[in-house]
Protein backbone atom coordinates (compact mmCIF):
# COMPACT_ATOMS: atom_id res chain seq x y z
CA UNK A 1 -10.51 15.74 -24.17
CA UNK A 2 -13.55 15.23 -22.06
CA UNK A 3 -14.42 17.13 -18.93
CA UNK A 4 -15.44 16.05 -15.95
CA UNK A 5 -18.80 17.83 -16.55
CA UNK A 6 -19.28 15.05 -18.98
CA UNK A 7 -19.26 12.15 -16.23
CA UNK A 8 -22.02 12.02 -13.62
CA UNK A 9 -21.67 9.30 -12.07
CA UNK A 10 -18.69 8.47 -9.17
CA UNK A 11 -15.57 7.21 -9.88
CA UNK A 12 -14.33 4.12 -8.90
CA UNK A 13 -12.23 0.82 -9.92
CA UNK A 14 -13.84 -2.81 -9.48
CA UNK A 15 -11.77 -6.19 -9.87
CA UNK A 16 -13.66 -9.46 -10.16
CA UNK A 17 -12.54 -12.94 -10.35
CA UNK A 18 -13.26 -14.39 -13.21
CA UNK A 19 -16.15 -16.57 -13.75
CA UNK A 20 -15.69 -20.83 -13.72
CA UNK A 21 -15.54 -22.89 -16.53
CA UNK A 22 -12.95 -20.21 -18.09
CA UNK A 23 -9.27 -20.93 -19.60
CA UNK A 24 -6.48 -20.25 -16.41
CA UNK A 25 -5.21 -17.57 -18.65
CA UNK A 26 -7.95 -15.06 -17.72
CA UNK A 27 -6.88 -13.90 -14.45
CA UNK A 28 -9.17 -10.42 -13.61
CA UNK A 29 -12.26 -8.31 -14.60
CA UNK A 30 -12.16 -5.14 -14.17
CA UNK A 31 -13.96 -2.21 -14.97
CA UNK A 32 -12.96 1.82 -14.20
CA UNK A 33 -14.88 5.16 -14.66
CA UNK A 34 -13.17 8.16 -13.69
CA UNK A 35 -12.94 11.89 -14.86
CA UNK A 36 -9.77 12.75 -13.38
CA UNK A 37 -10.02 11.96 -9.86
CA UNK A 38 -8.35 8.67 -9.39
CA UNK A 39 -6.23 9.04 -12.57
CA UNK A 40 -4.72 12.47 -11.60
CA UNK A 41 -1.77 13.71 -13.94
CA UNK A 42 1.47 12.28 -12.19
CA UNK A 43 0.22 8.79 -10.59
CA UNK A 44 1.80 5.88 -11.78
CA UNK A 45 0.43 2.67 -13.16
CA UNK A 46 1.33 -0.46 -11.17
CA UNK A 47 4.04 -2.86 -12.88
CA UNK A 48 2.43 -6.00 -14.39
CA UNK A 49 2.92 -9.14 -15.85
CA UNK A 50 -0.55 -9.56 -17.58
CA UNK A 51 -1.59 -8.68 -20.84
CA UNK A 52 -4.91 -5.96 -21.01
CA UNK A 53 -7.56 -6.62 -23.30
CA UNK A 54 -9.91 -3.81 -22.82
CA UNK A 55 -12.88 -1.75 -24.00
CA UNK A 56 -13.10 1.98 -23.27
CA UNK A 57 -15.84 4.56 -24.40
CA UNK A 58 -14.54 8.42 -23.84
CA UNK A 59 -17.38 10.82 -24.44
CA UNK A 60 -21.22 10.61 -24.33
CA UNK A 61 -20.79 11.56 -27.90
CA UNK A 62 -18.34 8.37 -28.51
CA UNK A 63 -19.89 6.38 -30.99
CA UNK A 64 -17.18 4.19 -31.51
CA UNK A 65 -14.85 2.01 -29.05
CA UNK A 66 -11.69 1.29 -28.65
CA UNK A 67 -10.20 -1.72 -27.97
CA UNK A 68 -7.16 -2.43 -26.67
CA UNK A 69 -4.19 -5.98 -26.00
CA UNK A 70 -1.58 -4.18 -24.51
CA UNK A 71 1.48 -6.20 -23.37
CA UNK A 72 3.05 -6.08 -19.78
CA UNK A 73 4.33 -2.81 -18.60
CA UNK A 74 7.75 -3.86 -16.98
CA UNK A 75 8.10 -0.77 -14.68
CA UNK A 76 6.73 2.41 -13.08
CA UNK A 77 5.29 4.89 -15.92
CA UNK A 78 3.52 8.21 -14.36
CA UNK A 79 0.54 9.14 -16.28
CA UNK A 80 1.17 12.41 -18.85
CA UNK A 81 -2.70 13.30 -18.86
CA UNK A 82 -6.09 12.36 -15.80
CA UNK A 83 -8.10 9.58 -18.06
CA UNK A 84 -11.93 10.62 -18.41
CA UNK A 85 -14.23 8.14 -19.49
CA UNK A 86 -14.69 4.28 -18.87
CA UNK A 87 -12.76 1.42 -19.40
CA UNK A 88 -13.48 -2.41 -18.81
CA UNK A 89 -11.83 -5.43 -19.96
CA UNK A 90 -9.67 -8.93 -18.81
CA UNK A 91 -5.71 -9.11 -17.50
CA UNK A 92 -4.55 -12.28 -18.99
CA UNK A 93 -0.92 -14.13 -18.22
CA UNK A 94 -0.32 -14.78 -21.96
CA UNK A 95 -1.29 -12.92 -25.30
CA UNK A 96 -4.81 -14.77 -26.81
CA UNK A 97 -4.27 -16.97 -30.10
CA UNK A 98 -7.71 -16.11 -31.51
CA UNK A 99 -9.61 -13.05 -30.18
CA UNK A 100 -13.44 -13.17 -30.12
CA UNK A 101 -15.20 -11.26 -32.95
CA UNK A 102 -16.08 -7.65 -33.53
CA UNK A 103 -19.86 -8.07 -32.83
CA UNK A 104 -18.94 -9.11 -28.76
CA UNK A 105 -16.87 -5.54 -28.20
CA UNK A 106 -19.43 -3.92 -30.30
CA UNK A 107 -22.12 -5.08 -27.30
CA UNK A 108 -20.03 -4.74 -24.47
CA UNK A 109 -19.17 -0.90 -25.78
CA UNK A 110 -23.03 -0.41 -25.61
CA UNK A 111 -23.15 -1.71 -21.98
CA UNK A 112 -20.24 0.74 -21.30
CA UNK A 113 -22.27 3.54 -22.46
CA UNK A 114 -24.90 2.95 -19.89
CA UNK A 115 -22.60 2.03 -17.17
CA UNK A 116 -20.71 5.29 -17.89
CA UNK A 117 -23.63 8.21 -16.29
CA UNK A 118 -24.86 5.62 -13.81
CA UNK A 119 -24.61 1.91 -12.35
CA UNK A 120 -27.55 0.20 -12.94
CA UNK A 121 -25.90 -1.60 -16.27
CA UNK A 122 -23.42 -3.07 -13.98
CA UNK A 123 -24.52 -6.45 -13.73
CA UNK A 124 -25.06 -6.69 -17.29
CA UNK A 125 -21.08 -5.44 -17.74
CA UNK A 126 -19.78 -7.91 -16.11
CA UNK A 127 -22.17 -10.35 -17.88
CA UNK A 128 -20.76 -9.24 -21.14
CA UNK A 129 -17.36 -9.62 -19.70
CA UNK A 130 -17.88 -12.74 -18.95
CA UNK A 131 -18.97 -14.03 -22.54
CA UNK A 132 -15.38 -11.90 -23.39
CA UNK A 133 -13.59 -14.19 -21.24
CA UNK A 134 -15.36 -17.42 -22.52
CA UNK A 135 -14.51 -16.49 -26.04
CA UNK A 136 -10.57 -16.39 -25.56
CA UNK A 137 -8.75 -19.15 -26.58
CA UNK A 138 -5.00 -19.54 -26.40
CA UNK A 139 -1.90 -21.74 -27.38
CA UNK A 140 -0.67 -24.24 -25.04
CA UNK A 141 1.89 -24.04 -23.08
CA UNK A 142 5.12 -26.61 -23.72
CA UNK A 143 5.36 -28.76 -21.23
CA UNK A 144 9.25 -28.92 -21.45
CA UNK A 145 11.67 -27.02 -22.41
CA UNK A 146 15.52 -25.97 -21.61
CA UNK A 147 16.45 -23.22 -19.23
CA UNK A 148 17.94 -21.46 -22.19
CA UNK A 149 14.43 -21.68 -24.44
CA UNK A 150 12.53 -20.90 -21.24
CA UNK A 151 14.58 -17.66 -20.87
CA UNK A 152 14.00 -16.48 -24.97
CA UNK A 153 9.91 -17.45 -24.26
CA UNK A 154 9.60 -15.36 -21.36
CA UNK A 155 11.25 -12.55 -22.71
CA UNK A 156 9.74 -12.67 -26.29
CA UNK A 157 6.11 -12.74 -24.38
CA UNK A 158 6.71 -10.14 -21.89
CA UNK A 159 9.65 -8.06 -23.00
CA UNK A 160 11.55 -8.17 -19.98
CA UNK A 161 14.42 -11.17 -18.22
CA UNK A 162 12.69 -14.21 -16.04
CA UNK A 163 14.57 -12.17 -13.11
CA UNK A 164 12.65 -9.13 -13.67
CA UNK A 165 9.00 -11.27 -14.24
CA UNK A 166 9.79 -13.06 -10.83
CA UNK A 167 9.84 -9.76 -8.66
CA UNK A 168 6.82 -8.69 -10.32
CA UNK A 169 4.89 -11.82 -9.98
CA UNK A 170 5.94 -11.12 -6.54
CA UNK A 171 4.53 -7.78 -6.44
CA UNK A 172 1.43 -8.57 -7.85
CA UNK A 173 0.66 -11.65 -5.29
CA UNK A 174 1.25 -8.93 -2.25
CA UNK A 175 -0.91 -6.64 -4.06
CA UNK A 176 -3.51 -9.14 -3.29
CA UNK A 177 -2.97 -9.70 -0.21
CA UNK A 178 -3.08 -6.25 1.07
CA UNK A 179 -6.10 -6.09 1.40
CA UNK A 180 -5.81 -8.24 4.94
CA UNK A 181 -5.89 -5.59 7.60
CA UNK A 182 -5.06 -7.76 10.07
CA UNK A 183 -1.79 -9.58 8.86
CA UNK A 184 1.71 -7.29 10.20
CA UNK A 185 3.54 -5.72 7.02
CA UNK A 186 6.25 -7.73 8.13
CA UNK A 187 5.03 -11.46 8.01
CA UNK A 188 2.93 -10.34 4.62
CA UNK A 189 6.45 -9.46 3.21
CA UNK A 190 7.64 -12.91 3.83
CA UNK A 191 4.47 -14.61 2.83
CA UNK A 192 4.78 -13.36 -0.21
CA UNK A 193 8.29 -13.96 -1.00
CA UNK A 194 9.87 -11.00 0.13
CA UNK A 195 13.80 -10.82 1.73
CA UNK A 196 11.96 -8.90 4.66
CA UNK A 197 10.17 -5.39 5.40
CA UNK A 198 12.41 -2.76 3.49
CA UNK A 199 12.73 -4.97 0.67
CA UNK A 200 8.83 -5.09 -0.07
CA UNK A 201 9.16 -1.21 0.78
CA UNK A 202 11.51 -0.64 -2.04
CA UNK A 203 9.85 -3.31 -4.39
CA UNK A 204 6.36 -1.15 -3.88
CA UNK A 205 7.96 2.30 -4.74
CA UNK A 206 9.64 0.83 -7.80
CA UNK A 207 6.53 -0.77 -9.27
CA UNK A 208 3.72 1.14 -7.69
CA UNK A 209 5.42 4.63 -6.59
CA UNK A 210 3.94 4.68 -3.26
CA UNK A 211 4.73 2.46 0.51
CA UNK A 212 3.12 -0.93 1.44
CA UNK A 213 0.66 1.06 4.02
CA UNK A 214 -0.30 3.54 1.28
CA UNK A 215 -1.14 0.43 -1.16
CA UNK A 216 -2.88 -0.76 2.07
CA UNK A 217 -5.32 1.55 2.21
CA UNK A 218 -5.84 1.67 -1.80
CA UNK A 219 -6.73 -2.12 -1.91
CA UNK A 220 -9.07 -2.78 1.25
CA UNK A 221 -12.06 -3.78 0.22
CA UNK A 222 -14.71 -0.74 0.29
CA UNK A 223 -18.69 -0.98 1.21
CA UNK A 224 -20.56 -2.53 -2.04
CA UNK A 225 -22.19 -0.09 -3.88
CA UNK A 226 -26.03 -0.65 -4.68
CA UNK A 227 -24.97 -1.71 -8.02
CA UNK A 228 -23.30 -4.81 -6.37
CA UNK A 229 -26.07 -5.84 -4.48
CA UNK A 230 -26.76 -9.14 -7.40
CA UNK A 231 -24.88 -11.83 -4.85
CA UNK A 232 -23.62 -13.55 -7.57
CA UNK A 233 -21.23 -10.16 -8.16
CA UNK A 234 -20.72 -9.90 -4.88
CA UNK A 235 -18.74 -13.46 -4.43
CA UNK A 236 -16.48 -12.69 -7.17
CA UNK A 237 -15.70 -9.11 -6.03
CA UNK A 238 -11.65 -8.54 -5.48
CA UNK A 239 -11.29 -5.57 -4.43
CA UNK A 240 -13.08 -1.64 -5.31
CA UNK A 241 -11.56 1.45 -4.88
CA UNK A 242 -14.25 4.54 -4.65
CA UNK A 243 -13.41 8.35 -5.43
C-alpha cells in the first residue's frame, strides 16, 4: 500500500460537467488524488445510481492502470482502508454497449501519472476525459414498455427496486444543489422532492452518513486552484472539495 510520502501534491476531488456534443448518458467528470486525507478509514461512499468508469494509477512505480465499470452502489458502505493514489473517470446513468479501446485508458493513465505529484497536467486530464466520454456509445432506451417490464429493467441495470432508485435519484439531485448557500434547508428539501426537513435529514445519513449542513459544507464550491485557471475548465466546474 502506498504512503502518503509517495503523494506530493494536495488532495482534492473535482466534478465537471461533461463536455457538449456527448451522449445524455455521461453525466460527470471527475477526477480525485488523495493519500488518506479525504478517504480516511471509516467514511462512507455516497449512494448512487450511476455506473463508474474509471482510471486509477496507485504508486509512482505503477506502470500499469486499472480500469474500472462498477455498477450502482445501492446504500451506505464505510471504507475498510484510506485510498492513496489517483483516480479519474465518467458516472454514467446506464452501463456502455461498446467501451472505447485499450490505447485511450492507456493515454489517459499517462496523464494521471503527471497529474498525480502536481497539477499542471490538469487541463490535459480532462481533455483526455473528454475523448473518454466521446467514445461511449450505448443501447437505446425503449420507448415503451409495461410497468411490470419497467420494474425487471430497472432492477436488472441497477440491482435494486424502482422505489429504492427514486429516493436516490432524489438524493443525488439535492446533492447538487447544496452547494446554494443561500437557499433554507427547508425549501431545498422540498425542491428537491423531499416530504420536508427530517425526511432529507434521515435520507442524507442513510446514503451519505452525515446531516444536510455537513454535506453543505462538503459541496460548496471552493476557490479554483491555479490549475483551473484555463476558462474553458472553469465553466464546466461542479463542484471541488480541497484537503
Amino acid at each position: 500500500m502506498p504512503s502518503s510520502s509517495d503523494l506530493t501534491a494536495a488532495p482534492f476531488y473535482l466534478e465537471f460537467a461533461p463536455p457538449a456534443g456527448v451522449e445524455a448518458q455521461v453525466e460527470t467528470l471527475y477526477v480525485f488524488r488523495d493519500a488518506g486525507v479525504l478517504s480516511r478509514r471509516g467514511r462512507g461512499l455516497f449512494a448512487t445510481d450511476l455506473f463508474d468508469l474509471s482510471v486509477s494509477v496507485l504508486s509512482a512505480c505503477d506502470t500499469g492502470q486499472h480500469v474500472s465499470l462498477a455498477p450502482p452502489r445501492p446504500g451506505f458502505v464505510p471504507r475498510r482502508a484510506s485510498f492513496c493514489g489517483i483516480v479519474a473517470g465518467l458516472r454514467l446513468s446506464s452501463r456502455p454497449q461498446r467501451m472505447p479501446p485499450a490505447e485511450t485508458f492507456d493515454s489517459l493513465a499517462s496523464i494521471l501519472r503527471r497529474v498525480r505529484v502536481g497539477d499542471d497536467g490538469m487541463p490535459a486530464l480532462v481533455t483526455a476525459l473528454d475523448g473518454l466520454a466521446e467514445d461511449l456509445s450505448f443501447a437505446a432506451i425503449p420507448q415503451a414498455f409495461s410497468d411490470r417490464t419497467e420494474r425487471r429493467r430497472i432492477r436488472a441495470e441497477t440491482g435494486m427496486s424502482r422505489r429504492r432508485l427514486a429516493a436516490i435519484r432524489r438524493f443525488r439531485r439535492l446533492v447538487d444543489e447544496l452547494a446554494c448557500q443561500t437557499l433554507p434547508l427547508s425549501d431545498l428539501a422540498l425542491d428537491v422532492g423531499f416530504y420536508d426537513q427530517p425526511h432529507m435529514s434521515s435520507a442524507c445519513r442513510a446514503f451519505a452518513g452525515m446531516s444536510p449542513g455537513a454535506l453543505r459544507g462538503q459541496a460548496a464550491r471552493q476557490p479554483l486552484g491555479h490549475f483551473l485557471q484555463d476558462e474553458r475548465l472553469k465553466t464546466r466546474v461542479k463542484h471541488i472539495i480541497n484537503g
